[in-house]
Protein backbone atom coordinates (compact mmCIF):
# COMPACT_ATOMS: atom_id res chain seq x y z
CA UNK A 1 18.13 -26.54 34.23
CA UNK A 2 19.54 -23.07 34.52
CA UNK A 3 19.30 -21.26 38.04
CA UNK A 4 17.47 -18.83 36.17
CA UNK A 5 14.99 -20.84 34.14
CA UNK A 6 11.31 -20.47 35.33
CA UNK A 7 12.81 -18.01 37.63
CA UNK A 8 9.77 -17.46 39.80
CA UNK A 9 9.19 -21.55 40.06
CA UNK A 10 12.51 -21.77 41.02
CA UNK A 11 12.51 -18.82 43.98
CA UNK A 12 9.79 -20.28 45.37
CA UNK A 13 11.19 -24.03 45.94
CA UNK A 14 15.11 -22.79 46.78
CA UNK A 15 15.75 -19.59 48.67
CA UNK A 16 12.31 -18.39 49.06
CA UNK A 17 9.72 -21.51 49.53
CA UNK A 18 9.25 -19.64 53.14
CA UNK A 19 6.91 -17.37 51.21
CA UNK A 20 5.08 -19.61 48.85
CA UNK A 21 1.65 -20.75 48.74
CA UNK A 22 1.24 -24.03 47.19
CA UNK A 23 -1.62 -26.34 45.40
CA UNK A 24 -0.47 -29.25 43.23
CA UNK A 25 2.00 -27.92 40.84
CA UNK A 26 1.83 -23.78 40.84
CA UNK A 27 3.07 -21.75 43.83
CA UNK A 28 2.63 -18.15 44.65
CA UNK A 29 4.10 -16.02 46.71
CA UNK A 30 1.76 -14.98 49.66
CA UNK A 31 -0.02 -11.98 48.09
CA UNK A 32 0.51 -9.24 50.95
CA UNK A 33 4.46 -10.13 49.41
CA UNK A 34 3.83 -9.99 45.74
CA UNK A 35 1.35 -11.57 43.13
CA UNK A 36 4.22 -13.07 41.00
CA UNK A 37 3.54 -16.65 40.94
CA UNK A 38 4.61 -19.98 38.85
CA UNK A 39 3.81 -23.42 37.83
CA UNK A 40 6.32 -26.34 37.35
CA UNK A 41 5.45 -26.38 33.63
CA UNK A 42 3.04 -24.15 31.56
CA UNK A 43 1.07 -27.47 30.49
CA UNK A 44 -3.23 -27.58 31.47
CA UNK A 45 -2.00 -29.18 34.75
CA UNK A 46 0.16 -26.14 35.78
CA UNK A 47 -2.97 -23.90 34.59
CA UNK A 48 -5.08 -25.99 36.83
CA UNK A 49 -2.99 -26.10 39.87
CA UNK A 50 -2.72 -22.45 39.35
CA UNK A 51 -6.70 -22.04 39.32
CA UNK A 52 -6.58 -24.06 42.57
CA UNK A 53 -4.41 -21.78 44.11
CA UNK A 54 -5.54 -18.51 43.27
CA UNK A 55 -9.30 -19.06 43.30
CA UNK A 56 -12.28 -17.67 41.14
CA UNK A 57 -11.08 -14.06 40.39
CA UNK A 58 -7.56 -14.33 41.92
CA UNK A 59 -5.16 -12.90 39.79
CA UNK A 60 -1.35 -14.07 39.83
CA UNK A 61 1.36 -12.34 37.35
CA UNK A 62 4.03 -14.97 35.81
CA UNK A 63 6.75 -14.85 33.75
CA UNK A 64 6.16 -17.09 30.23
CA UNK A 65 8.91 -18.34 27.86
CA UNK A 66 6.16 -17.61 24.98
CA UNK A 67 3.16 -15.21 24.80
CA UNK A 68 0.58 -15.88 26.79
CA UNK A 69 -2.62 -17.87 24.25
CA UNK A 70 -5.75 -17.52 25.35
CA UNK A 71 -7.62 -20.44 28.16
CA UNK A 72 -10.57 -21.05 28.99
CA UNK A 73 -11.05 -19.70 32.41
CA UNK A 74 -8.99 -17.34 32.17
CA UNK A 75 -8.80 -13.35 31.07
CA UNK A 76 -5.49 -11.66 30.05
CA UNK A 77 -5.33 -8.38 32.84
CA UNK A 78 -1.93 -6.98 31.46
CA UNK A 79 0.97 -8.62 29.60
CA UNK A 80 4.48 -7.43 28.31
CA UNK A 81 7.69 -8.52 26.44
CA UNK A 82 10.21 -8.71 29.24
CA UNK A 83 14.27 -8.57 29.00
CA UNK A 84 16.06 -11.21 31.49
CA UNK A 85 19.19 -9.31 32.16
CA UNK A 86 22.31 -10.41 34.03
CA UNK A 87 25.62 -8.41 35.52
CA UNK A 88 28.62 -11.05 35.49
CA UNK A 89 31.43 -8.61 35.04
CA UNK A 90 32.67 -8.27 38.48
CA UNK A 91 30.00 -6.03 40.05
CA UNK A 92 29.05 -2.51 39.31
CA UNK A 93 31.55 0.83 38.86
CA UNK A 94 32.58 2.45 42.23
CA UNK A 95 30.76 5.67 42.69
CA UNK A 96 31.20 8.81 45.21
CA UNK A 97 28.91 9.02 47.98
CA UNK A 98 27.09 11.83 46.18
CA UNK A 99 23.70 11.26 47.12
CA UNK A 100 22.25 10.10 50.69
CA UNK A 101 21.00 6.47 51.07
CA UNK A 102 18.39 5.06 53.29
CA UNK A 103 17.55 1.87 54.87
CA UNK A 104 13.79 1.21 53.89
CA UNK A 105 12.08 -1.08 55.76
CA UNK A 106 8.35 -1.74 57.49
CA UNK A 107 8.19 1.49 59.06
CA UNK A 108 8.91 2.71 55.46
CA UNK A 109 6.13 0.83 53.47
CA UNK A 110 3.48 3.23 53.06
CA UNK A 111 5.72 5.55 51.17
CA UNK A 112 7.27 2.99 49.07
CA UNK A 113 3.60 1.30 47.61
CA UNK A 114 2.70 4.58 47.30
CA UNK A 115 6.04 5.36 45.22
CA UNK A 116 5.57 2.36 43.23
CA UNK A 117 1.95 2.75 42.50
CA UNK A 118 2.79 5.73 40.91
CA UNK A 119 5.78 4.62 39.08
CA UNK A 120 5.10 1.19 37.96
CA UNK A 121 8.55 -0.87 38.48
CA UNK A 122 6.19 -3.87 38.97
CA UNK A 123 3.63 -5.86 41.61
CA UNK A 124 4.41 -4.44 45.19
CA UNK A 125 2.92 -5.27 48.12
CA UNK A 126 2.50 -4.09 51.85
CA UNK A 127 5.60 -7.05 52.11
CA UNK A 128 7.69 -6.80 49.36
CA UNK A 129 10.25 -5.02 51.31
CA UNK A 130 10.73 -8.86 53.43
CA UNK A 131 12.07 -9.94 50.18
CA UNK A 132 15.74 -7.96 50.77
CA UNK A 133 17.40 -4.84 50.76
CA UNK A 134 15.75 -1.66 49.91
CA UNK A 135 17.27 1.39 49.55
CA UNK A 136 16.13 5.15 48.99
CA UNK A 137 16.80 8.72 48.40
CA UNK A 138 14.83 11.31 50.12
CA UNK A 139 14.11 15.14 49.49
CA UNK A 140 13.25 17.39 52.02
CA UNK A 141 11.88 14.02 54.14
CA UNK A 142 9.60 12.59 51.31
CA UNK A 143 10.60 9.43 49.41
CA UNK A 144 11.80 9.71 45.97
CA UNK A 145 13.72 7.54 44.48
CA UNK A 146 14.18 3.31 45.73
CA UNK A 147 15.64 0.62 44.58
CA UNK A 148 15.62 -3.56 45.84
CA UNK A 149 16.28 -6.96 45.88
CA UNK A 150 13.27 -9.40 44.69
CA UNK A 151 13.50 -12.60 43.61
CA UNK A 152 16.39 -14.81 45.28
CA UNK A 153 17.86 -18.44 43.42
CA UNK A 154 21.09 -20.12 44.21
CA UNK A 155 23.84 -17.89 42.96
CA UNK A 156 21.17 -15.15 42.19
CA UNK A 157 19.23 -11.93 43.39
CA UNK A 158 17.25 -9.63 41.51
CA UNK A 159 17.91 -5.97 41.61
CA UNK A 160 13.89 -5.02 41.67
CA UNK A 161 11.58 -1.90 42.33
CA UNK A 162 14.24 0.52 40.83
CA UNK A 163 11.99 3.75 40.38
CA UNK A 164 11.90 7.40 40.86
CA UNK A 165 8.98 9.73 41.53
CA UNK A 166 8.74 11.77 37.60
CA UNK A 167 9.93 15.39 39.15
CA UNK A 168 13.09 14.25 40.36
CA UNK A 169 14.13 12.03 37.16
CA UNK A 170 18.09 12.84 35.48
CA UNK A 171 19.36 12.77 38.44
CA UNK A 172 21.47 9.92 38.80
CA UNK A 173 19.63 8.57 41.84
CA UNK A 174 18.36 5.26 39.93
CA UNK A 175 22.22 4.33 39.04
CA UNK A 176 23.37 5.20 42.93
CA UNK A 177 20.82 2.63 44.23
CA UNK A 178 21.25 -0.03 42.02
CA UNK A 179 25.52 0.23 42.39
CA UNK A 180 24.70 0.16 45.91
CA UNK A 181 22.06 -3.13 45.97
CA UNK A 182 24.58 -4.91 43.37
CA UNK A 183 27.28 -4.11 45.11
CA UNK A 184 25.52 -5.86 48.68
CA UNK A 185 24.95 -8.87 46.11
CA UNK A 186 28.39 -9.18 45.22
CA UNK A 187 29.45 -8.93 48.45
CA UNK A 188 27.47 -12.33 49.69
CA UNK A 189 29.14 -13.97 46.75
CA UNK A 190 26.44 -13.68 44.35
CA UNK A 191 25.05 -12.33 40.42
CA UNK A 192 22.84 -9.36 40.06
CA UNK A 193 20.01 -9.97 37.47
CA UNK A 194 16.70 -8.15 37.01
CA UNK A 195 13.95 -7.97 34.42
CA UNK A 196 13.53 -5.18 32.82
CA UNK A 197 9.97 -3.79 30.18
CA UNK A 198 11.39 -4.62 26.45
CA UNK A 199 10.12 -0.92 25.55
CA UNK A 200 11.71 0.47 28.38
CA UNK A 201 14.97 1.64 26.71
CA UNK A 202 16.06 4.34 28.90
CA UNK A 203 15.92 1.75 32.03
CA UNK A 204 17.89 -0.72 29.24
CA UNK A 205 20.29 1.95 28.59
CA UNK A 206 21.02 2.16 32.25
CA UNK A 207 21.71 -1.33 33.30
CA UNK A 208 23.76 -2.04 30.03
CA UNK A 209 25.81 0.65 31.93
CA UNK A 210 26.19 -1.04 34.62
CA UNK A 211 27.43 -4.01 33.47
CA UNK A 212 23.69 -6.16 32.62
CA UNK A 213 23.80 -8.01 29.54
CA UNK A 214 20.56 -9.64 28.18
CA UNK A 215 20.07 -13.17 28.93
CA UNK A 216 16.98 -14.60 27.40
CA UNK A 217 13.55 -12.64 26.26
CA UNK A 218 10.39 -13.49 28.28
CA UNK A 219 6.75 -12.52 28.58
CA UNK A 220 5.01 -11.08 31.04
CA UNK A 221 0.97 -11.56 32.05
CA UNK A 222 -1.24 -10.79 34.86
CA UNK A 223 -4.17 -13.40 34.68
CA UNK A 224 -7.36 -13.57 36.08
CA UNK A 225 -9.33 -16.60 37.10
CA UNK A 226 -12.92 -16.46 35.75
C-alpha cells in the first residue's frame, strides 16, 4: 500500500493516531479537530464500525476511491469529485518577501473558522490549527488570507485550508502561503500533497504552478447516520 492510499485511514494509525477516535474498524479524528474520518475498508463492516463511532445523526466526511452508493442508514449531506495532488519536484519556486506572514495559532482561531466558514477550503474546527503550521496575511489587523498543514503520513503533509476572504482575491497571497507551508515541508524532509475540488480550476491552475501534479481522482462525502 501507497503512503497515500486511504489517506485519512492511514493519518490516523501513523503520524496522527494521537487524534483519532476509534470503534472496530473506522476512526475519526476527534471532532473539535476535524470531521474527516475513515474505515480500514469501505466493505458493510467499515460502514458499521463507522455507525458505531459516530452515533445516530453523527456525521463524518471521508474520502472514497468510488462514488459514494446509497446505505441503508445512511443520508448523503454533501459529496464531490476530489483531485489527489502531489509536489515531487524539489519544493516550490523561491519568492520575495512581498507580503507579511503570520503565525496563526489558538489565540488566532476565531478568525480563522470564521475565514473558512465563509470560504469553504473544507471541514475546520475550533482545533484544526493542532494539526500543523498555519500561516496568514492580514489587512489593516483583520485576517484575510491562510493557508496549512492537515493531514500528516510517513513521507507526507498536506498543504490544507488555503483560502482567501472574496475582496482581497488576485492578489497573490494564496501562492505566498502555500510556497511558504511547502517550503517548511521540505525542509523536515518531506512531500507536499493536498486535495483539491475537481471543479475548482483556478485553485488547479495554481498548484500545477507550483509544482502539484495529479495523483489519483477521489470522491468526497459528508454522511449522516440515520
Amino acid at each position: 500500500m501507497h503512503a497515500l492510499d486511504n489517506v485519512i485511514w492511514q493519518a490516523l494509525t501513523t503520524r496522527q493516531a494521537h487524534f483519532a477516535d476509534t470503534f472496530g474498524q473506522a476512526r475519526r479524528f476527534v471532532p473539535d479537530v476535524t470531521s474527516l474520518s475513515a474505515f480500514a475498508e469501505a466493505t458493510a463492516e467499515g460502514y458499521e464500525s463507522l455507525a458505531g463511532l459516530v452515533g445516530v445523526g453523527g456525521t463524518a466526511a471521508v474520502f472514497l476511491d468510488a462514488p459514494y452508493e446509497a446505505r441503508a442508514g445512511w443520508n448523503l449531506i454533501a459529496g464531490a469529485p476530489l483531485l489527489e495532488m502531489v509536489c515531487e519536484n524539489g519544493g516550490p519556486p523561491q519568492q520575495s518577501a512581498s507580503h507579511a506572514i503570520t503565525e496563526l495559532g489558538p489565540q488566532d482561531s476565531r478568525e480563522m473558522i470564521e475565514l473558512t466558514t465563509l470560504t469553504k477550503p473544507g471541514p475546520f474546527g475550533s482545533r484544526t490549527h493542532e494539526l500543523g503550521n498555519y500561516v496568514g496575511i492580514r489587512c489593516d489587523g483583520k485576517l484575510v488570507a491562510m493557508a496549512g498543514e492537515r493531514l500528516k503520513v510517513p513521507g507526507y503533509t498536506e498543504v490544507s485550508a488555503v483560502c482567501t476572504r472574496p475582496e482581497h482575491t488576485g492578489k497573490g497571497y494564496a501562492q505566498v502561503l502555500m510556497v511558504e507551508i511547502m517550503r517548511r515541508i521540505g525542509e523536515r524532509g518531506e512531500i507536499p500533497m493536498l486535495h483539491v475540488r475537481q471543479d475548482n480550476l483556478r485553485a488547479i491552475a495554481l498548484y500545477e504552478r507550483l509544482g502539484f501534479r495529479t495523483r489519483v481522482g477521489l470522491h468526497f462525502a459528508v454522511l449522516r447516520r440515520i
